[in-house]
N, C-alpha and C. Protein backbone atom coordinates (compact mmCIF):
# COMPACT_ATOMS: atom_id res chain seq x y z
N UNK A 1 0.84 -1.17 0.00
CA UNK A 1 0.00 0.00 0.00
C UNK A 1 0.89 1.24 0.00
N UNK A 2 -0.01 2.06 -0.89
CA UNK A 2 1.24 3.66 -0.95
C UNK A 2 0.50 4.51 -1.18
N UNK A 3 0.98 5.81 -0.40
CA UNK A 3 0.07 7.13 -0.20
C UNK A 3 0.63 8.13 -1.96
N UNK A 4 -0.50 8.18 -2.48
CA UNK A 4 0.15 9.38 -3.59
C UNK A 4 -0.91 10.48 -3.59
N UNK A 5 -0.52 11.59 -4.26
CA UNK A 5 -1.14 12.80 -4.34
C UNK A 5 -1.50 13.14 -5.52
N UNK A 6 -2.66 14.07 -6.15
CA UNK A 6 -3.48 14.07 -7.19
C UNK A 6 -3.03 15.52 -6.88
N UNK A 7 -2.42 16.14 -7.78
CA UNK A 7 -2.44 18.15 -7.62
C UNK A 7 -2.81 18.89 -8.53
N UNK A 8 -3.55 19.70 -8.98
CA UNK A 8 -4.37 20.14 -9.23
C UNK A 8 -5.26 21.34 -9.23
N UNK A 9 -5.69 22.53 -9.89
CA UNK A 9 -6.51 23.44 -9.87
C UNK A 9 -7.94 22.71 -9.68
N UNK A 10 -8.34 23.56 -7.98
CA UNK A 10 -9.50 22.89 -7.74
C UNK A 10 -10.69 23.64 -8.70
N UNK A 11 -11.72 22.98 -9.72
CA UNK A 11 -12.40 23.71 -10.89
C UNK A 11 -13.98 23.75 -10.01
N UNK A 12 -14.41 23.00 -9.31
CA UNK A 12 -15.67 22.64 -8.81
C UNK A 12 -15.56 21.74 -7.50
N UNK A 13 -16.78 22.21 -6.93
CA UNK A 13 -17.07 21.36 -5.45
C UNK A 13 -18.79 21.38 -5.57
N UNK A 14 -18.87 20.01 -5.54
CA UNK A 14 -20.14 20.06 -5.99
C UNK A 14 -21.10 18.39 -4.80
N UNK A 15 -21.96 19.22 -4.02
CA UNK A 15 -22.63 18.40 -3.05
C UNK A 15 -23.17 17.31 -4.05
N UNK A 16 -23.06 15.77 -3.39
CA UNK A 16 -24.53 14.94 -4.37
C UNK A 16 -24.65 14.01 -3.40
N UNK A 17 -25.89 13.15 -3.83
CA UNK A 17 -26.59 12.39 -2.96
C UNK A 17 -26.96 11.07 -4.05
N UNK A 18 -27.22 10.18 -2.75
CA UNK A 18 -27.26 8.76 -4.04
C UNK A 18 -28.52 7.68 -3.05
N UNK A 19 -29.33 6.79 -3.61
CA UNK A 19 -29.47 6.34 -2.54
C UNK A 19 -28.87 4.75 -2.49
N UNK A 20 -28.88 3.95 -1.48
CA UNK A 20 -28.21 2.92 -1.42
C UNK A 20 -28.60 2.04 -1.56
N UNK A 21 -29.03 1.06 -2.92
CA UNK A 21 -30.55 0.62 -3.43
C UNK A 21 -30.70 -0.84 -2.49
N UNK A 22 -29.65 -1.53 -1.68
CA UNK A 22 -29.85 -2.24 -0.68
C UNK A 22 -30.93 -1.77 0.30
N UNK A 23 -30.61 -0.42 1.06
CA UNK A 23 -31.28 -0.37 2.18
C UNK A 23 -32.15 1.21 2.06
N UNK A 24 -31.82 1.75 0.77
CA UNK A 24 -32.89 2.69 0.88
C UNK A 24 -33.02 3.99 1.22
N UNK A 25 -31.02 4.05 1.92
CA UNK A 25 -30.74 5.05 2.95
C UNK A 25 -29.93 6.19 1.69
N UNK A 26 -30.30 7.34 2.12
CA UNK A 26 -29.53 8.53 1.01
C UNK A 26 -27.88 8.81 1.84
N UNK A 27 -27.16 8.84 1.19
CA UNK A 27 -26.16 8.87 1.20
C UNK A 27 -25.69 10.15 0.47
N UNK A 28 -24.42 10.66 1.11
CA UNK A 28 -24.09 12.30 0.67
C UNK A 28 -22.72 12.43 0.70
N UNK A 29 -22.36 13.15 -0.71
CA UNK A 29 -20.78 13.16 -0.77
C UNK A 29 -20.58 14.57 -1.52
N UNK A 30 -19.46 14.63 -1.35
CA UNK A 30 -18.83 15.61 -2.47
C UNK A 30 -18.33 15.66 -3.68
N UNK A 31 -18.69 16.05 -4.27
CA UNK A 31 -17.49 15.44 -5.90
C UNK A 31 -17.10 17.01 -6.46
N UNK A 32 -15.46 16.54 -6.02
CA UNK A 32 -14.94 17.64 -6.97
C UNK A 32 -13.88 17.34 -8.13
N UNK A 33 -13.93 18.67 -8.70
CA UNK A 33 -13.68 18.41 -10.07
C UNK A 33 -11.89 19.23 -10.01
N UNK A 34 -11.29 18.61 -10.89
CA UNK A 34 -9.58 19.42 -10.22
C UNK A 34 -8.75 19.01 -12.17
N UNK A 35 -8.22 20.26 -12.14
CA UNK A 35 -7.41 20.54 -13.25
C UNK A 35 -6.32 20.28 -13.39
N UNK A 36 -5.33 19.67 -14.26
CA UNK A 36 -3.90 19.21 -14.09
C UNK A 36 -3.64 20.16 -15.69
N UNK A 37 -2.72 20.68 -15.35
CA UNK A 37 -2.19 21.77 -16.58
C UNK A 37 -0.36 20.92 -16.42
N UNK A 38 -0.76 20.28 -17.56
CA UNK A 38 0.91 19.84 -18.05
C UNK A 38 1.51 19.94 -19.28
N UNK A 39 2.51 19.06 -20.03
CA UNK A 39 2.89 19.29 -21.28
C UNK A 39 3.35 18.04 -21.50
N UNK A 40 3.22 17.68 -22.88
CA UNK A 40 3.83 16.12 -23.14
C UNK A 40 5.33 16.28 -23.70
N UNK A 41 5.55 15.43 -24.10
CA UNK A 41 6.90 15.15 -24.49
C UNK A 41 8.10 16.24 -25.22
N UNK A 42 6.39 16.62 -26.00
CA UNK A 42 6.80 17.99 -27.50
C UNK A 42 7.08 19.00 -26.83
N UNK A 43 6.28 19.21 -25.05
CA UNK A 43 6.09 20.61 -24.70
C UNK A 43 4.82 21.22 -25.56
N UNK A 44 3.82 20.33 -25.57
CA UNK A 44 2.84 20.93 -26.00
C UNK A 44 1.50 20.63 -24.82
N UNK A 45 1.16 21.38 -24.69
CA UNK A 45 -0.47 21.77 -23.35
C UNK A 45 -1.18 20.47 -23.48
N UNK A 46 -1.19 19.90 -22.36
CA UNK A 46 -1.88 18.37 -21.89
C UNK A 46 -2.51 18.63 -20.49
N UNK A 47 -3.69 18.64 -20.76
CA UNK A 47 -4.46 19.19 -20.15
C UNK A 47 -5.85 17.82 -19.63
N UNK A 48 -5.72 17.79 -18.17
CA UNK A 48 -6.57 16.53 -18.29
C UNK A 48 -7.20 17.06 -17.12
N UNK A 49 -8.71 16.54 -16.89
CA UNK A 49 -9.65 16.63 -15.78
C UNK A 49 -9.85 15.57 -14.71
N UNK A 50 -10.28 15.71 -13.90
CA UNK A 50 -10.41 14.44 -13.07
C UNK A 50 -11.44 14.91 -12.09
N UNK A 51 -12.66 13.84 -11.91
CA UNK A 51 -13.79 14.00 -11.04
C UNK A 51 -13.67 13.27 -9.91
N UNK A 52 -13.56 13.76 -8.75
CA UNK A 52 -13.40 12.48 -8.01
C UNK A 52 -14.62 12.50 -6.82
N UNK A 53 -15.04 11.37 -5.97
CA UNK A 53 -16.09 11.99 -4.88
C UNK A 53 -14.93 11.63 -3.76
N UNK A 54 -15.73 12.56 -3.20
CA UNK A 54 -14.95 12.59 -1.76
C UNK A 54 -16.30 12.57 -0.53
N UNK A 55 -15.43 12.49 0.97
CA UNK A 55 -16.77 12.84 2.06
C UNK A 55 -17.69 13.76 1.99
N UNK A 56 -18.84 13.70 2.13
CA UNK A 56 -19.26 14.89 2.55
C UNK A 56 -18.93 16.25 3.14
N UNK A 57 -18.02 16.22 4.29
CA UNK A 57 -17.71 17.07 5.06
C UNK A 57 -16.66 17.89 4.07
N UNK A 58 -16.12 17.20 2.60
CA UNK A 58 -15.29 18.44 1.94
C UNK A 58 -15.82 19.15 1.36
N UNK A 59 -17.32 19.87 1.29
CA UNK A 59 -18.09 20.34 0.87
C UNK A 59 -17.61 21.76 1.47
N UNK A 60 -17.86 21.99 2.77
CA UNK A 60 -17.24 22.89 3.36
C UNK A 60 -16.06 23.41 3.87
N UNK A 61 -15.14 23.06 3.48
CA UNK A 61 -13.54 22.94 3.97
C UNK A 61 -13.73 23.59 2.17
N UNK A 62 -13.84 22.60 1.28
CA UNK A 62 -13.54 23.14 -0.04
C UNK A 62 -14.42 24.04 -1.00
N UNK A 63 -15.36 24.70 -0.46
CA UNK A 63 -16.44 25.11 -1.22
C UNK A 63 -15.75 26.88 -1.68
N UNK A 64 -14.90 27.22 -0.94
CA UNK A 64 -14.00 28.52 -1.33
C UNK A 64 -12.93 28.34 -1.53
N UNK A 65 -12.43 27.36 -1.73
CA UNK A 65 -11.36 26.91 -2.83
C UNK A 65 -11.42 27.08 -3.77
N UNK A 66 -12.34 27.08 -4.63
CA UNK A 66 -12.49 26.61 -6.29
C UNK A 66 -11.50 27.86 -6.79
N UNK A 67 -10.39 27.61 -7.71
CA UNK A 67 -9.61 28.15 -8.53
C UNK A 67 -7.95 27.86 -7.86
N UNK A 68 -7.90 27.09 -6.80
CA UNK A 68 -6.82 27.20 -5.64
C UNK A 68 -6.17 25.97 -6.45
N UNK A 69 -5.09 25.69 -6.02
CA UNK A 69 -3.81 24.37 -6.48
C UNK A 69 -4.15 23.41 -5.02
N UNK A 70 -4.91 22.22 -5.37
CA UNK A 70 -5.02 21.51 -3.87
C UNK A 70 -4.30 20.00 -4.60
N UNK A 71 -4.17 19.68 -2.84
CA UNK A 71 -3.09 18.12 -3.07
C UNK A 71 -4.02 17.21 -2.59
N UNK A 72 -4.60 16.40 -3.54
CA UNK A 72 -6.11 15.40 -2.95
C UNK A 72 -5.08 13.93 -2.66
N UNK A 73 -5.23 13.41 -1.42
CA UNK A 73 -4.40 12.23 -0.77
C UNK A 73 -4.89 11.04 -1.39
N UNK A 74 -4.39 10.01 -1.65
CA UNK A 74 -4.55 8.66 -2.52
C UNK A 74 -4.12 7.48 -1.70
N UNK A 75 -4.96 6.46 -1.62
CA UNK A 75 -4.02 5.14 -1.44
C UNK A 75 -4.42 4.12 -2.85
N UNK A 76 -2.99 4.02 -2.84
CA UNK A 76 -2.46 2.79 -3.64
C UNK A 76 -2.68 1.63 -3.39
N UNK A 77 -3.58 0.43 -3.82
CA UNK A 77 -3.53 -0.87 -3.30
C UNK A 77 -3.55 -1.44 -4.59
N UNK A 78 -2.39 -2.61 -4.69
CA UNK A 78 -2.19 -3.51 -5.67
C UNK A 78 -2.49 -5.15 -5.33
N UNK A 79 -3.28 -5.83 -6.02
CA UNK A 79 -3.89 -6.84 -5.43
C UNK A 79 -3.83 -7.83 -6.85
N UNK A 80 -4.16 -9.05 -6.72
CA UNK A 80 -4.56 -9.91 -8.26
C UNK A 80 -5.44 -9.28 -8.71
N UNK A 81 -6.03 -8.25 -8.63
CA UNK A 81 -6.71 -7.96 -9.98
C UNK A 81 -5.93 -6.44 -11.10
N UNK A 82 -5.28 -6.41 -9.97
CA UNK A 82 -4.58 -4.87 -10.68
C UNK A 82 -4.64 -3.63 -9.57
N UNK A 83 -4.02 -3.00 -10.08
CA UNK A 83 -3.78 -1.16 -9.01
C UNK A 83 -5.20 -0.89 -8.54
N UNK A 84 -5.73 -0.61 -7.86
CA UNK A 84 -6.80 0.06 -6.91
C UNK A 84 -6.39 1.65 -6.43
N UNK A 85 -7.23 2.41 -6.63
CA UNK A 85 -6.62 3.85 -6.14
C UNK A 85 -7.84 4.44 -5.55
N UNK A 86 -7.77 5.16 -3.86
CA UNK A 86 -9.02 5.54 -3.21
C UNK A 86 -8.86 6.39 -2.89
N UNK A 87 -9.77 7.37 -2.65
CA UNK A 87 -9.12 8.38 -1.61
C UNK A 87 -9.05 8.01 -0.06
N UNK A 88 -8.02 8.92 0.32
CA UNK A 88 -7.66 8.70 1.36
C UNK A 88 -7.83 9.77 2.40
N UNK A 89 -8.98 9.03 2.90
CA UNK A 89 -10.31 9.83 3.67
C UNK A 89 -9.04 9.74 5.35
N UNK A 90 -7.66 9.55 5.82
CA UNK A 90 -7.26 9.87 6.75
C UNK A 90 -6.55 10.73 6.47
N UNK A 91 -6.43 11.71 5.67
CA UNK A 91 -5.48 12.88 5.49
C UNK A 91 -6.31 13.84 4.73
N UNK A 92 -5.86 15.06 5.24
CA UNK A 92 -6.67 16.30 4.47
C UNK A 92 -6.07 16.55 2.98
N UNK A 93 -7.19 17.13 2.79
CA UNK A 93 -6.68 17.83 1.01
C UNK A 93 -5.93 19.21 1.36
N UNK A 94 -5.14 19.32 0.90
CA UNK A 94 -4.17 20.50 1.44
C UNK A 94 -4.72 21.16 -0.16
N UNK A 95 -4.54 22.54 0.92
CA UNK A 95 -4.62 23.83 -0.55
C UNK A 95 -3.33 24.26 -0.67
N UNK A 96 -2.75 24.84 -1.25
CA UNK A 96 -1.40 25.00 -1.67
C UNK A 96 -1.43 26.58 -2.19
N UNK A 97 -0.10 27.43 -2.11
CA UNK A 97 -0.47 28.67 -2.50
C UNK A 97 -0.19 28.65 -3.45
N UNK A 98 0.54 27.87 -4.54
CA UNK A 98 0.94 27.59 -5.62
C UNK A 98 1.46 26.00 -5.92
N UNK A 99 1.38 26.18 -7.41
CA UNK A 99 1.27 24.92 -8.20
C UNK A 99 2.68 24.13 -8.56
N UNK A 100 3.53 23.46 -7.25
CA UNK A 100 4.65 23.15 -6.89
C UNK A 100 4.94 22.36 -8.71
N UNK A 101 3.92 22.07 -9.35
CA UNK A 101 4.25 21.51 -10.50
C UNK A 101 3.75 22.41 -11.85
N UNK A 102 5.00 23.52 -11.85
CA UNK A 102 4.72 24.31 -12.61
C UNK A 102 5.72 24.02 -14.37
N UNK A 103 4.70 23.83 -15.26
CA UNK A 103 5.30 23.35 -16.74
C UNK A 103 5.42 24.53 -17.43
N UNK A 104 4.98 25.60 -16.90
CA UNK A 104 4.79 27.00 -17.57
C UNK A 104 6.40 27.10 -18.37
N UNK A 105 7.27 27.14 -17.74
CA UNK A 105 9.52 27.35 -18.32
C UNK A 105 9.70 26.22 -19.35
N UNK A 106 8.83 24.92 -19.50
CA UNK A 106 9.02 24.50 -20.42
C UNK A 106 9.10 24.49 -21.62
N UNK A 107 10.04 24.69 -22.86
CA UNK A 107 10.12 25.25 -24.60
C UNK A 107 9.40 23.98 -25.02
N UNK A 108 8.56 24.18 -25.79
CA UNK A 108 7.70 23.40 -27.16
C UNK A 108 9.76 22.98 -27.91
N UNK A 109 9.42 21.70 -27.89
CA UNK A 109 10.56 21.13 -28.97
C UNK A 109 9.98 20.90 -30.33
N UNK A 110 11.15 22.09 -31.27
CA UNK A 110 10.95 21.92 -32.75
C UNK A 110 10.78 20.81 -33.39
N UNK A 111 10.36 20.13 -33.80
CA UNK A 111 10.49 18.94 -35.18
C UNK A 111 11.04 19.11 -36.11
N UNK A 112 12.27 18.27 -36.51
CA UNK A 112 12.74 18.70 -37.76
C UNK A 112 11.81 17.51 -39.10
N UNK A 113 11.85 18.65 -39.93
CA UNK A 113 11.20 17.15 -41.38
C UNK A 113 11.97 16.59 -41.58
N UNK A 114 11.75 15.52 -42.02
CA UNK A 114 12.55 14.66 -43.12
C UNK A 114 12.53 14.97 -44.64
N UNK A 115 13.79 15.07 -45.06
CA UNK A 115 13.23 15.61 -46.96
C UNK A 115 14.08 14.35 -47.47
């Protein structure tokens, strides 16, 4: 088992509810939505989203966040069926004052043709 971090421009915090078609009972979480601004190989903008739910209770801890760089906590579990990844509801989502993974200094690499 291994702790990793998801970092990210937090884009949305958004309350939802589900019910639990076993027993009937509504159930309440958070799902937020978080931005990863990177670059691939070329140095060209790779840009990917990620929805994730979380507790309820990050509704309010994160609801004046949205636009902030947060570090959402992960556990790693690898088992016979393959990688498993959860959140990891014993550590907080840290907000960050900036985006320790900044691609912004990176140059776009030229291509040369072939003639």
């Amino acid at each position: 088992m291994a702790t990793l971090h998801m970092i990210g421009t937090l884009m949305e915090v958004k309350p939802t509810e589900y019910e639990d078609k076993k027993t009937g009972k509504m159930n309440y979480n958070t799902e937020l939505t978080v931005m990863f601004n990177g670059v691939d190989e070329e140095g060209y903008k790779k840009i990917s989203v990620e929805t994730i739910s979380t507790d309820e209770e990050y509704y309010d801890d994160l609801k004046e966040k949205i636009g902030f760089t947060v570090s959402l906590p992960y556990v790693m579990k690898i088992d016979q069926y393959g990688v498993k990844v959860y959140p990891d509801r014993s550590m907080p989502v840290l907000v960050l004052e900036k985006n320790p993974l900044d691609y912004s200094k990176f140059e776009r690499k030229s291509k040369t043709v072939a003639k």
